[in-house]
Protein backbone atom coordinates (compact mmCIF):
# COMPACT_ATOMS: atom_id res chain seq x y z
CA UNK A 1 -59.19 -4.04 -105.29
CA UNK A 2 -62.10 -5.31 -107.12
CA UNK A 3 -62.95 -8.93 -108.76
CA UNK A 4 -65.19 -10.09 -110.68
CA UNK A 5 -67.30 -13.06 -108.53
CA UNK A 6 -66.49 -16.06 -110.65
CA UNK A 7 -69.04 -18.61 -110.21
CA UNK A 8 -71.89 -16.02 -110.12
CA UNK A 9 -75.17 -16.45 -113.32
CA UNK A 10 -74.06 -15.63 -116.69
CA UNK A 11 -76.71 -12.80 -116.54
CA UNK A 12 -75.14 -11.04 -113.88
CA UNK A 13 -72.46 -8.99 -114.06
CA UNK A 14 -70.97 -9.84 -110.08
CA UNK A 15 -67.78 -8.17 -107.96
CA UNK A 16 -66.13 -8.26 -104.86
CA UNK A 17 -64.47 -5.29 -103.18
CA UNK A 18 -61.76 -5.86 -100.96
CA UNK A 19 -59.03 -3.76 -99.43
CA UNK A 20 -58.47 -0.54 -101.21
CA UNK A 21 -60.77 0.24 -103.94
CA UNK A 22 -59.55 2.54 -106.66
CA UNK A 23 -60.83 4.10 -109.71
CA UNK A 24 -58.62 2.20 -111.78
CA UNK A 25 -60.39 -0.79 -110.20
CA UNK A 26 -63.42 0.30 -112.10
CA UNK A 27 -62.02 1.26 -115.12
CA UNK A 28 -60.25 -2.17 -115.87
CA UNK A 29 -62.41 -4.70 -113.82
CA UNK A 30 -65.90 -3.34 -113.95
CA UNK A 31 -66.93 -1.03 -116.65
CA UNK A 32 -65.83 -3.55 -118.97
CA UNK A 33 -68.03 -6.60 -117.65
CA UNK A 34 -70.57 -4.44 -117.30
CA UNK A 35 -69.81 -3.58 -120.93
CA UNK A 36 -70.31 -7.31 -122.23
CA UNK A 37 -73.62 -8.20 -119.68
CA UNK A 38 -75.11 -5.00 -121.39
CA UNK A 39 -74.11 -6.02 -124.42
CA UNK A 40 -74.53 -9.47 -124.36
CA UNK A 41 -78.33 -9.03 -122.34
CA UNK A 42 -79.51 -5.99 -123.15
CA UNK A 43 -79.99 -5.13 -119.15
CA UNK A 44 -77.93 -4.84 -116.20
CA UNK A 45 -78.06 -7.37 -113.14
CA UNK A 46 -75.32 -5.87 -111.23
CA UNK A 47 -74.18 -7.54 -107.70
CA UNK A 48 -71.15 -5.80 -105.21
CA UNK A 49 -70.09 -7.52 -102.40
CA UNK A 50 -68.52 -5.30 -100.43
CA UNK A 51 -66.04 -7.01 -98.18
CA UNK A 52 -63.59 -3.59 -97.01
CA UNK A 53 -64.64 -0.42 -95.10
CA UNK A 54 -66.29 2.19 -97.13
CA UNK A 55 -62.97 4.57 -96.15
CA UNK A 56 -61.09 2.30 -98.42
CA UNK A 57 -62.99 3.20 -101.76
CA UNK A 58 -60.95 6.42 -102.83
CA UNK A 59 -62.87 9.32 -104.17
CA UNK A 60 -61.58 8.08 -107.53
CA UNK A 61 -63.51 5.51 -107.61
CA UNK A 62 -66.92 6.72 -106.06
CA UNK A 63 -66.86 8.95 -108.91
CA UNK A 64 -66.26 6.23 -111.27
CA UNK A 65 -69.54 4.18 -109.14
CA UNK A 66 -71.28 7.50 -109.94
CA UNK A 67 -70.48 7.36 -113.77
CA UNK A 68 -71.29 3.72 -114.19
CA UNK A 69 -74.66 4.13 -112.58
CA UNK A 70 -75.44 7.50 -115.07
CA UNK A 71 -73.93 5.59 -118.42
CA UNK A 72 -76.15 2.91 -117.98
CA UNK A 73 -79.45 4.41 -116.69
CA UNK A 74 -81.60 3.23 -118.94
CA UNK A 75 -80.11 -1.09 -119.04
CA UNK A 76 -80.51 -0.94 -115.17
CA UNK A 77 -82.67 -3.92 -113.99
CA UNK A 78 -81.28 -5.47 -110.66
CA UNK A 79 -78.62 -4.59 -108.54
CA UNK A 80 -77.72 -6.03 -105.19
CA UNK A 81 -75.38 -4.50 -102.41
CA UNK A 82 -73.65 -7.35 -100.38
CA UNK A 83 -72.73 -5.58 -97.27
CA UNK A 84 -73.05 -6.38 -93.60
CA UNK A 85 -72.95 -2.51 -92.63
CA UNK A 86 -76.32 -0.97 -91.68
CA UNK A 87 -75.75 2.33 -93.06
CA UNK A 88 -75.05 0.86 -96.65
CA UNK A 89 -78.38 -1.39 -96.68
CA UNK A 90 -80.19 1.51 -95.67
CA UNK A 91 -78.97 3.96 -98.51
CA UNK A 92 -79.35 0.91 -100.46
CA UNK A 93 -82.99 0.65 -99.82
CA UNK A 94 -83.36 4.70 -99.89
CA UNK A 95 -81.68 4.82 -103.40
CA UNK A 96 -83.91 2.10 -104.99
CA UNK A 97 -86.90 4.46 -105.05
CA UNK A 98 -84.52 7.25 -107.22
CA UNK A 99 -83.17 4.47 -110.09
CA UNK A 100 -84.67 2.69 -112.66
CA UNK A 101 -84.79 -1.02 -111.73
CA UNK A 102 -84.48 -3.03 -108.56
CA UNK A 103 -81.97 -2.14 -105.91
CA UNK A 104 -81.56 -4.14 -102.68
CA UNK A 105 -79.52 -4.74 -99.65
CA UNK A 106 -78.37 -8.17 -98.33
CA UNK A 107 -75.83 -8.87 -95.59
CA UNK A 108 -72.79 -11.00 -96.43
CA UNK A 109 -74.29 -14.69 -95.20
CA UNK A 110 -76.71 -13.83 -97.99
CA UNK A 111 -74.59 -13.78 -100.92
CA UNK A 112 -76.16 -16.88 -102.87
CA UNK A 113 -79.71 -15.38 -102.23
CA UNK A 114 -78.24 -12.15 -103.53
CA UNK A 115 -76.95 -13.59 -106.51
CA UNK A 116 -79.88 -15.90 -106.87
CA UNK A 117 -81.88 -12.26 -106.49
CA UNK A 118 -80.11 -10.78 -109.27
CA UNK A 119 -80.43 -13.84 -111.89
CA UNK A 120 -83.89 -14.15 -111.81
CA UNK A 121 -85.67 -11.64 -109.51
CA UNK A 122 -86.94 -14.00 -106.86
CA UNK A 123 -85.00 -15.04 -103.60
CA UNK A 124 -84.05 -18.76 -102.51
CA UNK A 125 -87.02 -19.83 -100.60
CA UNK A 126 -85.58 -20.20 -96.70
């Protein structure tokens, strides 16, 4: 399942994944806020706090992560992975150099900094 983050920046289009994560999940939660940030900002500050094992996103809805990134190639700006596994910061930090935009890795304690991160470009000074 995925949710949009409620209290994240207005600039900032912000989820949650939890449990299973489908591609309908994508399809009717986030291509459509990502839809109205584009729309409404002309850019994408994207945040995903993934709070599930990776093995629960069906291949579904990796393909749909796939299409939202190509769709929207060109509006990418930020975009900040919320995880507390290793492997995902690391791709995280791997993938940034192969996108347009800013792409970076924070663990879940770090999810104001992250979203903080995403609305402005600068981290919460710690």
């Amino acid at each position: 399942m995925i949710t949009i983050i409620p209290d994240a920046p207005e600039n900032v289009a912000a989820f949650k994944a939890s449990s299973e994560v489908t591609k309908q999940d994508f399809e009717s939660v986030v291509t459509p806020e990502v839809a109205r940030k584009t729309e409404k900002f002309e850019e994408l500050n994207y945040l995903m706090l993934i709070d599930t094992d990776l093995n629960n996103f069906t291949a579904g809805a990796w393909l749909e992560d796939v299409l939202l990134g190509l769709n929207n190639l060109a509006k990418w700006n930020r975009a900040a992975i919320v995880t507390d596994s290793s492997g995902i910061q690391n791709f995280t930090e791997i993938f940034s150099v192969l996108m347009p935009g800013e792409f970076k890795a924070f663990p879940k304690e770090n999810l104001y900094n992250a979203l903080y991160w995403c609305q402005n470009g600068n981290e919460v000074e710690g």
